[in-house]
C-alpha atoms as a PDB file:
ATOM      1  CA  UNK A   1       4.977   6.515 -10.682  1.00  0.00           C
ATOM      2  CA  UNK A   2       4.557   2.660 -10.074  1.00  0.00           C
ATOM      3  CA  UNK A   3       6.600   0.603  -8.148  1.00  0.00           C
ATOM      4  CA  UNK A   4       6.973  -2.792  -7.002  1.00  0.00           C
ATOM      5  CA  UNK A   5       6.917  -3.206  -3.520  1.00  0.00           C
ATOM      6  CA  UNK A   6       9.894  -5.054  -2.778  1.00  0.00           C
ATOM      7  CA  UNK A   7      11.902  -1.830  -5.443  1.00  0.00           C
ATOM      8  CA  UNK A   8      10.987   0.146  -1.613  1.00  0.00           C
ATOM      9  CA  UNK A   9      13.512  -2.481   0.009  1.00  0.00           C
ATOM     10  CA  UNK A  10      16.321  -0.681  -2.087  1.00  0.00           C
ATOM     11  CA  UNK A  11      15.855   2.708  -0.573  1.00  0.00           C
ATOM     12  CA  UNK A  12      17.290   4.353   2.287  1.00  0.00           C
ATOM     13  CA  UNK A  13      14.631   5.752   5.281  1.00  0.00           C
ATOM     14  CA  UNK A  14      15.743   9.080   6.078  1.00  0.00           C
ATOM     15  CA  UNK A  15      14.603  11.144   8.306  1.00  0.00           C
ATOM     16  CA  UNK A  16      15.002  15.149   8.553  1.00  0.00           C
ATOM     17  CA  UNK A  17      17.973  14.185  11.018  1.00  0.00           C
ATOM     18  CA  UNK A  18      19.773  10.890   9.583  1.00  0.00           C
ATOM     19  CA  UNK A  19      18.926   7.496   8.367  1.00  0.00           C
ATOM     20  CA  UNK A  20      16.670   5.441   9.818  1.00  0.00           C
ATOM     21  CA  UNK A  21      16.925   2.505   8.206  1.00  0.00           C
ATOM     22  CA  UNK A  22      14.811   0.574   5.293  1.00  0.00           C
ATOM     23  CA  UNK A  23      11.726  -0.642   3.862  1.00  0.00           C
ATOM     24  CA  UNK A  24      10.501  -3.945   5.267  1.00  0.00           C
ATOM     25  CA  UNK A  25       6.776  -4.552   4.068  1.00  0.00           C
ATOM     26  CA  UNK A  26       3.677  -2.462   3.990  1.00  0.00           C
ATOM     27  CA  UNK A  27       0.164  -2.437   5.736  1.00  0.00           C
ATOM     28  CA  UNK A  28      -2.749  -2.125   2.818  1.00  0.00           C
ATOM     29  CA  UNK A  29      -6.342  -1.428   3.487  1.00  0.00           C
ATOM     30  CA  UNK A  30      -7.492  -4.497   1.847  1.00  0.00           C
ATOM     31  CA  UNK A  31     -11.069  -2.630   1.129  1.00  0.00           C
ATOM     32  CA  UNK A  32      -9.845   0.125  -1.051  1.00  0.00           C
ATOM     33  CA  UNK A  33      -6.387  -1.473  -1.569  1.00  0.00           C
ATOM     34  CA  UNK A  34      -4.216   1.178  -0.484  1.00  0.00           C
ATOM     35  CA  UNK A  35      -0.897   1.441   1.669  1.00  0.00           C
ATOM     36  CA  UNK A  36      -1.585   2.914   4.919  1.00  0.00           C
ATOM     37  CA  UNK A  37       1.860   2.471   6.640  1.00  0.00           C
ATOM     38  CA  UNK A  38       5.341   1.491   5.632  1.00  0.00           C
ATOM     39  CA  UNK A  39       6.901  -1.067   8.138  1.00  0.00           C
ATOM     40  CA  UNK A  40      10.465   0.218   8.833  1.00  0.00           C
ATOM     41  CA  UNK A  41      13.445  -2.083   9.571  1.00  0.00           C
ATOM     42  CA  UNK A  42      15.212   0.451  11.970  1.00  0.00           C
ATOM     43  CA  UNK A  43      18.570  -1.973  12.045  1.00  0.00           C
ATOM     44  CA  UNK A  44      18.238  -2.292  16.202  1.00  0.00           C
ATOM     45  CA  UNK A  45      17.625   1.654  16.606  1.00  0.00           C
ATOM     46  CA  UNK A  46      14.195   0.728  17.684  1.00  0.00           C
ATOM     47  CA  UNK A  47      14.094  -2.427  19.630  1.00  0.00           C
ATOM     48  CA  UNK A  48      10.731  -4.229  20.811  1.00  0.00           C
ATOM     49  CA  UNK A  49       8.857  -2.782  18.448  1.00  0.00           C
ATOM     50  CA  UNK A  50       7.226  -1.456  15.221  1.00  0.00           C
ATOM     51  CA  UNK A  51       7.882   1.712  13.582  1.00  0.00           C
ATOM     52  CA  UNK A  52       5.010   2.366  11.198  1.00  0.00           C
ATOM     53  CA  UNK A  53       5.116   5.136   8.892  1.00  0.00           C
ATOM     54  CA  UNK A  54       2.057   6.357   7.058  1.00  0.00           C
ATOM     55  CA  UNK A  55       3.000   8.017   3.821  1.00  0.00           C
ATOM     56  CA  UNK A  56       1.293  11.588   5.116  1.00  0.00           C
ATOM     57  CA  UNK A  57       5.386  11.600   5.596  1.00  0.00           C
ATOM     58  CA  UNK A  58       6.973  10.162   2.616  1.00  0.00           C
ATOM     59  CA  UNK A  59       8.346  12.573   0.074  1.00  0.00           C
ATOM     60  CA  UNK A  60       8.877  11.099  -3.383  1.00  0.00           C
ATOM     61  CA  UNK A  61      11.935   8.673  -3.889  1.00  0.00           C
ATOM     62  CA  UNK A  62      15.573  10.828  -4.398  1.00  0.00           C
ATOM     63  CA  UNK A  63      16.298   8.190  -6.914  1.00  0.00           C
ATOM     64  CA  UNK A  64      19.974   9.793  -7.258  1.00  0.00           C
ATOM     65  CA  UNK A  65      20.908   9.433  -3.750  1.00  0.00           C
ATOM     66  CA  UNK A  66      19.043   5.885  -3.516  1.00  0.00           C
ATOM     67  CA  UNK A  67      17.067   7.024  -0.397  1.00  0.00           C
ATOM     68  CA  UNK A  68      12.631   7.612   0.735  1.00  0.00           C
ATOM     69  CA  UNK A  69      12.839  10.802   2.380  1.00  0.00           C
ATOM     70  CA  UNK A  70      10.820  10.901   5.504  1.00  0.00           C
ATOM     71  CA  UNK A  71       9.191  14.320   6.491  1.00  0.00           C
ATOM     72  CA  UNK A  72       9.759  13.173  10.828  1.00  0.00           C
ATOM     73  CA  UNK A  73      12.475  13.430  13.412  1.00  0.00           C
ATOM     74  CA  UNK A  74      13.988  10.089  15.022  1.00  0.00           C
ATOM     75  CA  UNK A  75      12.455  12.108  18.352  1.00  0.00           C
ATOM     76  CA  UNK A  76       9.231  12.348  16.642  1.00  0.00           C
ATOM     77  CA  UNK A  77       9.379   8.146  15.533  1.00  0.00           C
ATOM     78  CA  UNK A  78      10.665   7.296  18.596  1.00  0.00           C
ATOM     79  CA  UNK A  79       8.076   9.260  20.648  1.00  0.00           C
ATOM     80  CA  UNK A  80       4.923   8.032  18.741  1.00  0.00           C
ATOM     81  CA  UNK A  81       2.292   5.583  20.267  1.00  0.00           C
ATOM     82  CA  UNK A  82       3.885   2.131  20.478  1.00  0.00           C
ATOM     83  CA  UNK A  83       2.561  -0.935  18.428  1.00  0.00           C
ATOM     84  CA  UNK A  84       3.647  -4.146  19.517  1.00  0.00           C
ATOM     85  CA  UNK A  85       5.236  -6.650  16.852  1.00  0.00           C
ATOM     86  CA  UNK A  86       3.024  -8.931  17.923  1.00  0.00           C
ATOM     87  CA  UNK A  87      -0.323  -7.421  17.656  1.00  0.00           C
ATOM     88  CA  UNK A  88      -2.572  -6.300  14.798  1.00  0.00           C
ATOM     89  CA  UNK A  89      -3.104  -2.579  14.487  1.00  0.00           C
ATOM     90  CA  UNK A  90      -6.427  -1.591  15.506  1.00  0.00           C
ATOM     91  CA  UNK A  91      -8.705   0.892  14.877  1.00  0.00           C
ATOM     92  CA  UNK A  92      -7.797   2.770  18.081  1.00  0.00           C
ATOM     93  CA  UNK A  93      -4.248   2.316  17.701  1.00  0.00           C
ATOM     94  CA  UNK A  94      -4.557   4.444  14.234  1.00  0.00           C
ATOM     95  CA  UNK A  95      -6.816   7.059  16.403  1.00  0.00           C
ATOM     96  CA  UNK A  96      -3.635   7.638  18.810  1.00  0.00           C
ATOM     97  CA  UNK A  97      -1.320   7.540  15.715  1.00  0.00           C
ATOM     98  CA  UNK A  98      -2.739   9.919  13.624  1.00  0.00           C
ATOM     99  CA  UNK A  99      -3.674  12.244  16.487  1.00  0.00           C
ATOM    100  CA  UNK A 100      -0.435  12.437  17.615  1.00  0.00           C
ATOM    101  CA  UNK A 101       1.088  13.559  13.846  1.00  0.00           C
ATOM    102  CA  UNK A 102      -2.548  15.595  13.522  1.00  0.00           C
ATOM    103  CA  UNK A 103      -3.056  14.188  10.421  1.00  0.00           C
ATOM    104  CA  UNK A 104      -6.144  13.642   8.926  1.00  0.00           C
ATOM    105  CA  UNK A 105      -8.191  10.203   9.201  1.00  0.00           C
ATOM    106  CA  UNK A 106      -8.014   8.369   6.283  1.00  0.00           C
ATOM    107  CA  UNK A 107     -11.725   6.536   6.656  1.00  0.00           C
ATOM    108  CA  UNK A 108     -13.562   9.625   7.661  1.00  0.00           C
ATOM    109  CA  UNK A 109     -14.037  10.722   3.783  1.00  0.00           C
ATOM    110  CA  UNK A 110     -15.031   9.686   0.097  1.00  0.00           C
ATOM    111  CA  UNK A 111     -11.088   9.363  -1.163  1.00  0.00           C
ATOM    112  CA  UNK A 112      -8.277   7.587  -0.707  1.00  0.00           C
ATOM    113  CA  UNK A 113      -6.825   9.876   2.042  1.00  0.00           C
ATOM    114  CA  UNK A 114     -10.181  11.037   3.656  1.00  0.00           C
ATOM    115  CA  UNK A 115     -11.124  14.336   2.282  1.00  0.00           C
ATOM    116  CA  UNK A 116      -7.963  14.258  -0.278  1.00  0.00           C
ATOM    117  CA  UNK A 117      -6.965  12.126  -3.104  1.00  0.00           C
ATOM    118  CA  UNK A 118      -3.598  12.393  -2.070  1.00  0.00           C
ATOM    119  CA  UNK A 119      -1.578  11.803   1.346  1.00  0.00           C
ATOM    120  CA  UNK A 120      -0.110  15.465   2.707  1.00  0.00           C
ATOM    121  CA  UNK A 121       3.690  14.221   1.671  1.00  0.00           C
ATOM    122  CA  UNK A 122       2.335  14.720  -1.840  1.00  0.00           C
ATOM    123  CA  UNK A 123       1.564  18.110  -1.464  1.00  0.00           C
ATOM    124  CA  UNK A 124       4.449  19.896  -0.521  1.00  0.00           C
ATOM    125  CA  UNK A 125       6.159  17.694   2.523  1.00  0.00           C
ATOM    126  CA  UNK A 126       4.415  17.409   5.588  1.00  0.00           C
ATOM    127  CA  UNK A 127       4.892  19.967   8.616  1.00  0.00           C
ATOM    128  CA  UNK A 128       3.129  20.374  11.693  1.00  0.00           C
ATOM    129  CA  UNK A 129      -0.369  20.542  11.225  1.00  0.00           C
ATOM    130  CA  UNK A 130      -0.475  24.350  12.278  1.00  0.00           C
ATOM    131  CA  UNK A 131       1.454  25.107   8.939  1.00  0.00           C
ATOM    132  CA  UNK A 132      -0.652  23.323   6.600  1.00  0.00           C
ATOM    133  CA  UNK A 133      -3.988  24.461   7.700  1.00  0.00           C
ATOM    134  CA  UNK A 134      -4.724  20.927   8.985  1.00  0.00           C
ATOM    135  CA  UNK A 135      -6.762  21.008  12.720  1.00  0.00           C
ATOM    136  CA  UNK A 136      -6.020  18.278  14.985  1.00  0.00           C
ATOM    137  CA  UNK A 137      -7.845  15.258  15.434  1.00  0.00           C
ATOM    138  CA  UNK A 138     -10.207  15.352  18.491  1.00  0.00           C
ATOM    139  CA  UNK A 139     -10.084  11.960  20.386  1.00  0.00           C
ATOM    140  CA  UNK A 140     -13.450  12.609  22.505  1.00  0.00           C
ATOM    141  CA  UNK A 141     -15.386  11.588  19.708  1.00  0.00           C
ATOM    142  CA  UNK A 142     -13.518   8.004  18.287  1.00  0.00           C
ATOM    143  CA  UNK A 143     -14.943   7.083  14.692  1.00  0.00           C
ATOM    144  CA  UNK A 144     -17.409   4.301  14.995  1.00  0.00           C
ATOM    145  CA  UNK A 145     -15.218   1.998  13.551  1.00  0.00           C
ATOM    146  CA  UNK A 146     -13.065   0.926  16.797  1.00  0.00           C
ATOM    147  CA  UNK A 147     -12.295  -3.017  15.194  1.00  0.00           C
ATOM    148  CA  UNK A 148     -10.457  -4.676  12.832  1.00  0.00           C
ATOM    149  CA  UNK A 149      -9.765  -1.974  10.118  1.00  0.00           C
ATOM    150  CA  UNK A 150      -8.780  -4.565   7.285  1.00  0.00           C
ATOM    151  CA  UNK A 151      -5.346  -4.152   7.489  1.00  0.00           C
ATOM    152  CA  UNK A 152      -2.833  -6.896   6.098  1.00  0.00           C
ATOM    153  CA  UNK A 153       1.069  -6.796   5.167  1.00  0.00           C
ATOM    154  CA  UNK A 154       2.313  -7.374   1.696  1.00  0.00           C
ATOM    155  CA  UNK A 155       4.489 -10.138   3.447  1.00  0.00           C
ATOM    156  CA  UNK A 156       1.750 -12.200   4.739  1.00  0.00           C
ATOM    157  CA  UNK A 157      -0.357 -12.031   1.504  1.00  0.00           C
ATOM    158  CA  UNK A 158       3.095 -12.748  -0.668  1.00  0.00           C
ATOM    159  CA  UNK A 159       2.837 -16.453  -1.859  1.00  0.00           C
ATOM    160  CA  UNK A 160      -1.314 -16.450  -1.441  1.00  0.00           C
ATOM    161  CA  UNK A 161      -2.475 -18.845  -4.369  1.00  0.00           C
ATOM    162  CA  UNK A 162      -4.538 -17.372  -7.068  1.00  0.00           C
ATOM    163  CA  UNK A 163      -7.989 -19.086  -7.713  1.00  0.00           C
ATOM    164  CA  UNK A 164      -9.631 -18.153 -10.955  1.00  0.00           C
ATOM    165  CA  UNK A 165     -13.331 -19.032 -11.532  1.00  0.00           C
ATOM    166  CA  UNK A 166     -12.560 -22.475 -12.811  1.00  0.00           C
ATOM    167  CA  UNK A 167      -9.219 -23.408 -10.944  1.00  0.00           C
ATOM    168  CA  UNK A 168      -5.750 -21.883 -10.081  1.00  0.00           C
ATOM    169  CA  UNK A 169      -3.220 -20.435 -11.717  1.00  0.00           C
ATOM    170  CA  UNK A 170      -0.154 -18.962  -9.587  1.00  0.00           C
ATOM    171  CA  UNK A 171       0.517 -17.249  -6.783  1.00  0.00           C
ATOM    172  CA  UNK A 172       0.972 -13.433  -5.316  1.00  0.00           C
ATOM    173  CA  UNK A 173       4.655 -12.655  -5.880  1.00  0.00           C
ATOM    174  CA  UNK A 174       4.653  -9.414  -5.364  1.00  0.00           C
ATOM    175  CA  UNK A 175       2.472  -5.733  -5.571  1.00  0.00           C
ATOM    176  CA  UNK A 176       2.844  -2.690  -7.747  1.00  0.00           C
ATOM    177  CA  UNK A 177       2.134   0.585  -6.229  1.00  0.00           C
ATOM    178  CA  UNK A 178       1.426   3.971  -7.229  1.00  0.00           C
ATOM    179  CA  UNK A 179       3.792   6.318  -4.952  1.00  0.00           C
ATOM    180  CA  UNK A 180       1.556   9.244  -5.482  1.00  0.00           C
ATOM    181  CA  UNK A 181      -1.735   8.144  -4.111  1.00  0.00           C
ATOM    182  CA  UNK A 182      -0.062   4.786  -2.654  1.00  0.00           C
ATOM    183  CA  UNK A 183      -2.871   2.805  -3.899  1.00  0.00           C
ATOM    184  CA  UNK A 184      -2.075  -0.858  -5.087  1.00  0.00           C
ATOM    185  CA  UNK A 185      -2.779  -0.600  -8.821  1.00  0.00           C
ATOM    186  CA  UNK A 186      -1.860  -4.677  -9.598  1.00  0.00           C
ATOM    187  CA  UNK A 187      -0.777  -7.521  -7.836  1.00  0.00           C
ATOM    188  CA  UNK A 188       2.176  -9.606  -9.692  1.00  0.00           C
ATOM    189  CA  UNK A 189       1.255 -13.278 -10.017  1.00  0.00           C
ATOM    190  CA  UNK A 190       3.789 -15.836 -11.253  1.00  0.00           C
ATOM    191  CA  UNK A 191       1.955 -18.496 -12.995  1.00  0.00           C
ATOM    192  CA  UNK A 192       5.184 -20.816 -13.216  1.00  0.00           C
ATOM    193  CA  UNK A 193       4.362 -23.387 -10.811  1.00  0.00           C
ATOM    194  CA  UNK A 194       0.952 -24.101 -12.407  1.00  0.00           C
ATOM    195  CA  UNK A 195       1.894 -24.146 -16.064  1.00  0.00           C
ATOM    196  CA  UNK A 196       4.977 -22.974 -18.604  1.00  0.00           C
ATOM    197  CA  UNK A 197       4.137 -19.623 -17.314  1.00  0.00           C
ATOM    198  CA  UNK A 198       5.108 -16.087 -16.825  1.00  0.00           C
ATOM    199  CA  UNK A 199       4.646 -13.087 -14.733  1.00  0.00           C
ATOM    200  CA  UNK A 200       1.274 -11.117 -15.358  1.00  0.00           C
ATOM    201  CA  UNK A 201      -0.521  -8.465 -13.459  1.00  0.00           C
ATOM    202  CA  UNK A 202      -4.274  -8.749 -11.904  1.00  0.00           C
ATOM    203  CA  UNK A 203      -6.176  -5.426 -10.805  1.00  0.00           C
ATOM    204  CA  UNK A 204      -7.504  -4.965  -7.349  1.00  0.00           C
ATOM    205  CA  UNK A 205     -10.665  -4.528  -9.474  1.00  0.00           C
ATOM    206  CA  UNK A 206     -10.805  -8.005 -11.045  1.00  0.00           C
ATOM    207  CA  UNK A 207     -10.387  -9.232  -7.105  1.00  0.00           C
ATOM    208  CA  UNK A 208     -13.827 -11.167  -5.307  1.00  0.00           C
ATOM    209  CA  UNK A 209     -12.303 -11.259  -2.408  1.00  0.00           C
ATOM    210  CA  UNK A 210      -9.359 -13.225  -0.443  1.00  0.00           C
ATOM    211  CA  UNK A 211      -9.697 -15.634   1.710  1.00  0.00           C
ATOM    212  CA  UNK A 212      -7.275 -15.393   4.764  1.00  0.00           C
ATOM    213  CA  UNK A 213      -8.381 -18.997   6.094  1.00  0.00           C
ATOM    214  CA  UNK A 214      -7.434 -20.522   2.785  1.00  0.00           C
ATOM    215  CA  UNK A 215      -4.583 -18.219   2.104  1.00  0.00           C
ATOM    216  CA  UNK A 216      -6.081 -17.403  -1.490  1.00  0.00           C
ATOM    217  CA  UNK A 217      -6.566 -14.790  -3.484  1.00  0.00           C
ATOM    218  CA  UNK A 218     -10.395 -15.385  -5.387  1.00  0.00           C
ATOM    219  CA  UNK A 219     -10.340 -13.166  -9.367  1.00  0.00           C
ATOM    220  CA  UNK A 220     -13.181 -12.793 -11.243  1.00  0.00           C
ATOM    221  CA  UNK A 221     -11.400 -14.128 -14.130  1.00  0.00           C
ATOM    222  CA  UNK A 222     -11.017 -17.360 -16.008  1.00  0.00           C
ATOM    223  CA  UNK A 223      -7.779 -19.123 -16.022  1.00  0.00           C
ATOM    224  CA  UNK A 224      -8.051 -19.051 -20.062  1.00  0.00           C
ATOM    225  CA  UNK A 225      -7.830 -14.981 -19.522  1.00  0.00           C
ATOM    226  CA  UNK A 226      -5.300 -14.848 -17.127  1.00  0.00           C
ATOM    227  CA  UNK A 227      -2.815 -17.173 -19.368  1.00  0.00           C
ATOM    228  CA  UNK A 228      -3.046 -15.081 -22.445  1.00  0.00           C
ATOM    229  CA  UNK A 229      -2.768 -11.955 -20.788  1.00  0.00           C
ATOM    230  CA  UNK A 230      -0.299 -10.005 -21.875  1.00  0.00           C
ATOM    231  CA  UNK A 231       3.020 -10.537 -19.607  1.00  0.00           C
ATOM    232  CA  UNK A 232       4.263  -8.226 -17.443  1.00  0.00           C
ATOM    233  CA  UNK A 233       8.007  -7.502 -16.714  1.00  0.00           C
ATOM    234  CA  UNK A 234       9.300  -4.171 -14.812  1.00  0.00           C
ATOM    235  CA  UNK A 235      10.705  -2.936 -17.712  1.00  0.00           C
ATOM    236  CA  UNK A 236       7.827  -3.450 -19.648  1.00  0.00           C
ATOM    237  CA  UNK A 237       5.393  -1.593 -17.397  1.00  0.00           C
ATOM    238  CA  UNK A 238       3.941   2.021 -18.827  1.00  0.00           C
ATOM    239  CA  UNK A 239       0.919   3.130 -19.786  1.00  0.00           C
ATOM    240  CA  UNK A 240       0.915   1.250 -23.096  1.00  0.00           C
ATOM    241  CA  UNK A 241       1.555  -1.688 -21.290  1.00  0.00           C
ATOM    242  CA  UNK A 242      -1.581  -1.389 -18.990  1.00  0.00           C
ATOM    243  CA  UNK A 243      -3.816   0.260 -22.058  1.00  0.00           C
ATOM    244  CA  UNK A 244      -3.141  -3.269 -23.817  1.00  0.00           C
ATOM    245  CA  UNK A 245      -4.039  -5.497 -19.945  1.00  0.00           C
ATOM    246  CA  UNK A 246      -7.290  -3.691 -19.581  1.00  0.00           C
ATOM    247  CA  UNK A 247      -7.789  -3.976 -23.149  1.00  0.00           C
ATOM    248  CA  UNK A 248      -7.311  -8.124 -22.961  1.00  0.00           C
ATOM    249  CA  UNK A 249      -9.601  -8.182 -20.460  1.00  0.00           C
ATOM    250  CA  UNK A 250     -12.401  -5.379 -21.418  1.00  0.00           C
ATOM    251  CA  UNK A 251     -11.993  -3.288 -18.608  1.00  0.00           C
ATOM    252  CA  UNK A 252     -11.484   0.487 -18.329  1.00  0.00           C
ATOM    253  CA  UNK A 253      -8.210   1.495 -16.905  1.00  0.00           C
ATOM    254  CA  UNK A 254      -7.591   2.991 -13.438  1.00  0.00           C
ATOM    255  CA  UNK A 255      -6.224   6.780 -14.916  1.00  0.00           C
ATOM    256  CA  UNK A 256      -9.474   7.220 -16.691  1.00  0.00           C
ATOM    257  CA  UNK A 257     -12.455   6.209 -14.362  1.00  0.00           C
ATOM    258  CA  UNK A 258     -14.037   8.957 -13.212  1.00  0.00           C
ATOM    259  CA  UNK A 259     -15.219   7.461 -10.071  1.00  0.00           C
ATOM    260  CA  UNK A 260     -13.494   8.279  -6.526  1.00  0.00           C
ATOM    261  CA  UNK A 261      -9.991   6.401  -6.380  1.00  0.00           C
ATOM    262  CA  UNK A 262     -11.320   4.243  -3.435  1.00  0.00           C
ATOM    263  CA  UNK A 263     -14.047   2.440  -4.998  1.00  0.00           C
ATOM    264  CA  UNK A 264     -13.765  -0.579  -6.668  1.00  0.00           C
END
């Protein structure tokens, strides 16, 4: 299902022993545009310090009960490798992370989740690895990838302008996200500061690049197209919806490429 991002903010963390408190932002893999960890807001449970939660533990929203179930233990949280608010997460930080959950590495395969097109949460709930078949990550031999891994929060890229190939047009307001495969399947872009404009969507896939100097967003797309797309409100997103936005602009859609989810 797609969701916005800031829908997550809504929705109890809950853990196999309590609450643990809500949604704050997400890390994406701005390569392959996919969340890799949910940033919990722990209420003061936690202090000092990050809890990051990859979504090899999310089951699917309980939207009767309003809550994201989390497959983990406060124990568990509270006993995983420490990230500083401060700091970045590295490469090595994610070794230690995911080794300590033995959970696979996302990088070290063709899909989205390494040798899977889906995180383990979306495949049954996530247990030790010993009960899933899943072996443990060795550490003696780290990936060869030890630097920045291209991670950036929704927060910081919230309010990025949006430069088109002959100008701007708006500015990131928020992200929708598949909660299956947690890839980013469209940035929302409010075009109402530029124009008499309105909300419309912008794939990943129609992205150059962003600039994090410049704190822009570059499309491959003229301003012309992105005005007369068609506009996008939450109640109006479905599949007929995105059949008509990749229709406006000549593209294929997303659920019928046959090419691995991660490339772009």
């Amino acid at each position: 299902m797609l969701r916005p991002a800031k829908e997550f903010k809504e929705f109890k963390l809950r853990a196999r022993d309590g609450d643990i408190g809500e949604a704050m932002e997400f890390y994406f893999d701005d390569q392959h545009w996919t969340v890799r960890y949910l940033l919990a807001d722990t209420g003061g449970w936690l202090i000092g310090r990050q809890v990051l939660i990859s979504p090899h533990a999310l089951h699917p929203v309980n939207e009767t009960d309003h809550v994201l179930p989390v497959e983990l233990t406060k124990k568990q949280l509270e006993e995983s490798p420490s990230l500083d608010s401060d700091k970045p997460v590295s490469r090595q930080y994610e070794v230690q992370y995911h080794a300590y959950y033995s959970w696979p590495l996302y990088w070290n395969g063709p899909y989205l989740w390494g040798s899977s097109l889906y995180p383990i949460g979306q495949s049954g709930g996530v247990t030790w690895a010993s009960e899933n078949g899943i072996p443990p990550v060795e550490l003696s031999s780290p990936p060869a990838e030890t630097g920045d891994p291209n991670l950036r929060s929704t927060g910081a890229v919230t309010g990025y302008h949006i430069s088109c190939l002959d100008g701007e047009i708006g500015h990131v307001e928020d992200f929708i996200i598949d909660d299956e495969t947690w890839a980013i399947r469209y940035l929302v872009v409010d075009t109402q500061n530029w124009w008499a404009g309105k909300h419309v969507l912008v794939s990943p896939r129609w992205i150059e690049r962003i600039s994090w100097d410049e704190s822009k967003v570059f499309v491959k797309l003229s301003s012309d197209m992105v005005k007369n797309s068609p506009e996008y409100t939450p109640e109006t997103l479905n599949r007929d919806y995105e059949t008509s936005l990749h229709g406006h602009y000549n593209q294929q859609g997303y659920w019928v490429d046959s090419r691995p989810a991660n490339t772009q």
